[in-house]
Structure formats: structure tokens, C-alpha cells
Protein backbone atom coordinates (compact mmCIF):
# COMPACT_ATOMS: atom_id res chain seq x y z
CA UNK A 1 -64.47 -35.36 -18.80
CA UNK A 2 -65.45 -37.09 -15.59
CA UNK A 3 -65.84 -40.76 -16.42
CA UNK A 4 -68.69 -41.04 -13.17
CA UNK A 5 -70.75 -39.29 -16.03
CA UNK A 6 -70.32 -42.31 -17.98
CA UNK A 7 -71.54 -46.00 -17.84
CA UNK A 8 -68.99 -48.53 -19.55
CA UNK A 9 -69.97 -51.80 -20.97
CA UNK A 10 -68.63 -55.29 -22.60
CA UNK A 11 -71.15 -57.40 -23.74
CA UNK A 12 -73.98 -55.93 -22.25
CA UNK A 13 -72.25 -56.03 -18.67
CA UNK A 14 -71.19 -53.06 -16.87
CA UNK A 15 -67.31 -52.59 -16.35
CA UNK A 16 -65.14 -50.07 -14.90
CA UNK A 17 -63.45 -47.30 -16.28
CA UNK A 18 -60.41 -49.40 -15.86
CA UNK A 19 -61.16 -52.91 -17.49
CA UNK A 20 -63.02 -50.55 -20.44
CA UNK A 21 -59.38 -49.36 -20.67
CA UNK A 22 -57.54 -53.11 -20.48
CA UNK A 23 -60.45 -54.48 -23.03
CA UNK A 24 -59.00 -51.99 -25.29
CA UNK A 25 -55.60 -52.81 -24.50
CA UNK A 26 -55.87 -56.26 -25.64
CA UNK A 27 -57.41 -55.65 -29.10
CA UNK A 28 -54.16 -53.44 -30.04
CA UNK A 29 -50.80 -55.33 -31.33
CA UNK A 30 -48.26 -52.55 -29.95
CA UNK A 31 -48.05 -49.74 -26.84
CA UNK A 32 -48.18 -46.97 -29.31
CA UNK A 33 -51.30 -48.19 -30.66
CA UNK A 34 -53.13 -48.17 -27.35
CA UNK A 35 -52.04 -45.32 -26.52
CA UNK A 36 -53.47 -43.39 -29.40
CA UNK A 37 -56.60 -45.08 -29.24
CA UNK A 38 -56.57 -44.54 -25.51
CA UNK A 39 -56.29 -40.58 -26.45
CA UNK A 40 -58.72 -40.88 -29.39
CA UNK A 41 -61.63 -42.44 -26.79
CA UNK A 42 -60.74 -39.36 -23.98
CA UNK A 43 -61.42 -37.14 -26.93
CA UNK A 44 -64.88 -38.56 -28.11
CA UNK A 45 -65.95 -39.01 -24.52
CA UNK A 46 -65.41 -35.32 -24.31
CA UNK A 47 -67.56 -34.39 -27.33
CA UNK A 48 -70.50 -36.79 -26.62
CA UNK A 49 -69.57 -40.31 -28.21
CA UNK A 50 -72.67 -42.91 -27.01
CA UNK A 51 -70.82 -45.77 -28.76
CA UNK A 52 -67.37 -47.68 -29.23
CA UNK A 53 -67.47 -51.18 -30.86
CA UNK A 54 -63.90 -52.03 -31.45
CA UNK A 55 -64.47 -55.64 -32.67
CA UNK A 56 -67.10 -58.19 -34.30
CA UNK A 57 -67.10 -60.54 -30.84
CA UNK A 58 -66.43 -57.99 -28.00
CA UNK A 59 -69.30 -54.85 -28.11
CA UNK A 60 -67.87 -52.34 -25.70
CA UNK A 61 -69.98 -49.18 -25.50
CA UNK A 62 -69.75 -46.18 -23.97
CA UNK A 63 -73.00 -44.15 -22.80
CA UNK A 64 -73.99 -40.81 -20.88
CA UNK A 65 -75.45 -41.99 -17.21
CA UNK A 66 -78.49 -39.87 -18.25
CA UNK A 67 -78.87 -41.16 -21.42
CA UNK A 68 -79.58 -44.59 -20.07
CA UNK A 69 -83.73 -45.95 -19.93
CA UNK A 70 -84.28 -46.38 -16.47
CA UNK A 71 -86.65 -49.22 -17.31
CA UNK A 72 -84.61 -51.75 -19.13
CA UNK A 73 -81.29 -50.23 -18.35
CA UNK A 74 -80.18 -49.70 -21.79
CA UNK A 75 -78.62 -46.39 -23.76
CA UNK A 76 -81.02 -44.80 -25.68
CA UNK A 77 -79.76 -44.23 -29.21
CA UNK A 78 -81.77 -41.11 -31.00
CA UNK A 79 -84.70 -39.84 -29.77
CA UNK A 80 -86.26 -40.78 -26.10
CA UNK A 81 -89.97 -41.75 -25.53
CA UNK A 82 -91.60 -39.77 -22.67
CA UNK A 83 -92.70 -42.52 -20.64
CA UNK A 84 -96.76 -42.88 -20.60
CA UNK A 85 -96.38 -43.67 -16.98
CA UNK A 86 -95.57 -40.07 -15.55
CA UNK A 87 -95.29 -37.67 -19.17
CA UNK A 88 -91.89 -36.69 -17.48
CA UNK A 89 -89.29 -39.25 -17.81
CA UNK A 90 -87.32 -39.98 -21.00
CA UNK A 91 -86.82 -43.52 -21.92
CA UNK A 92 -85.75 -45.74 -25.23
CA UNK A 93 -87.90 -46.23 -27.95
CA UNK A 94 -88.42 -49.89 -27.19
CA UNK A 95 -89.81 -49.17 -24.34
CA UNK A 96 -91.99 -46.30 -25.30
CA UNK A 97 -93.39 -48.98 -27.50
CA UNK A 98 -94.01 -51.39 -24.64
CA UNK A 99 -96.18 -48.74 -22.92
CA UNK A 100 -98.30 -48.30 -25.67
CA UNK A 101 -99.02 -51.89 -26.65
CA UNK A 102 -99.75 -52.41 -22.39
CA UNK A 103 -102.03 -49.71 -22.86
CA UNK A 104 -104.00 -50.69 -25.94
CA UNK A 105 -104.71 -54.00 -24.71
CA UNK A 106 -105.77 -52.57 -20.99
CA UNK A 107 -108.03 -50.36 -23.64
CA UNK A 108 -109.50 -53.48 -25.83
CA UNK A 109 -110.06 -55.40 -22.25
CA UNK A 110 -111.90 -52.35 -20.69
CA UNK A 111 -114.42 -51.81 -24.33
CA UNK A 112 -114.82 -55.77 -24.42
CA UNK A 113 -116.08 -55.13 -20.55
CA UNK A 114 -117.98 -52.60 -21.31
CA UNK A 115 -119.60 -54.35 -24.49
CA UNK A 116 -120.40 -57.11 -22.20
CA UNK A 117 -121.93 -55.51 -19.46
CA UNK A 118 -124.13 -53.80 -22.07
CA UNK A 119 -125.59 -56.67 -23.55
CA UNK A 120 -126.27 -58.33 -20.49
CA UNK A 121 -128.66 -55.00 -19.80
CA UNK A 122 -130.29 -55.51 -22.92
């Protein structure tokens, strides 16, 4: 496991390895309880865990560095989009959604142009 692979957040905001670590620390009553959750996130980093919500008030989550969308900066949970932009780049489903709603109304403003532009011929 090499935790640069890895981006670690709490709330949304990116933290180090470390405070991911102390974060954890604090939600657990005795040492021998940390330390077997400690062991029990090394193991799931190590077979692919994208997630680790250990409480109702404090999110922290745990995601591949190249499973992150490079345009909103947040994981991507199940499938990517390929980004309409270059057909190339992998990015979340929100937005891959974006995209396609910029794109429709770029369409509907282009035909409404064209619509115009052919009644003023007529």
C-alpha cells in the first residue's frame, strides 16, 4: 500500500495520512480499539476500499488518486463518464451529466439560430 496513491478526506477537505489516522483515533473509547481498526483500514486500503464513514457527523473517505474527477475534484463512485470534452478522460457521473445538458442547450441555441436566420430569408 503506498498511501501517495490515496487522497484522504474529512468533511469534504483533504487531510493527511496522519490526521485521517488521529480522526480515527478519537472516535474509538480504548488503544486496542484503534489499533484494530487502524489494521482493519491498512487492509481495505490494500484491496481497493473507496470509502470509510466511521460516524453520522464526521464523513472521512478514502479514495484512489485516479479515481478522483478532475473536474469537480470528487471520487467517482461506480462507473466514470468519458468526458465529452476530449472522449479520453474518465470523470463522475455528475459531471458527465453536466456536459451533456451544456451541450444540448449550445444545440437548441444553434437550431433556434438557424430557424431564425431562415425565416428572415424567406
Amino acid at each position: 500500500m503506498e498511501v501517495e496513491d490515496y487522497r484522504f478526506t474529512k468533511n469534504r477537505k483533504e487531510i493527511t495520512f496522519d490526521d485521517f489516522l488521529l480522526e480515527i483515533r478519537k472516535q474509538y473509547r480504548t488503544e486496542q480499539a484503534y489499533i484494530q481498526a487502524k489494521e482493519e483500514l491498512i487492509k481495505k486500503l490494500e484491496n481497493g476500499i473507496y470509502k470509510w464513514d466511521t460516524s453520522r457527523t464526521t464523513h472521512l473517505r478514502v479514495a484512489r488518486r485516479n479515481n478522483i474527477c478532475p473536474l469537480c475534484n470528487e471520487e467517482i463512485i461506480g462507473y466514470p463518464s468519458l468526458s465529452r470534452r476530449d472522449n479520453k478522460t474518465n470523470i463522475c457521473n455528475k459531471c458527465g451529466m453536466l456536459q451533456a445538458l451544456e451541450d444540448f442547450i449550445e444545440y437548441q441555441k444553434e437550431t433556434r439560430e438557424n430557424e431564425n436566420k431562415n425565416d428572415n430569408k424567406s
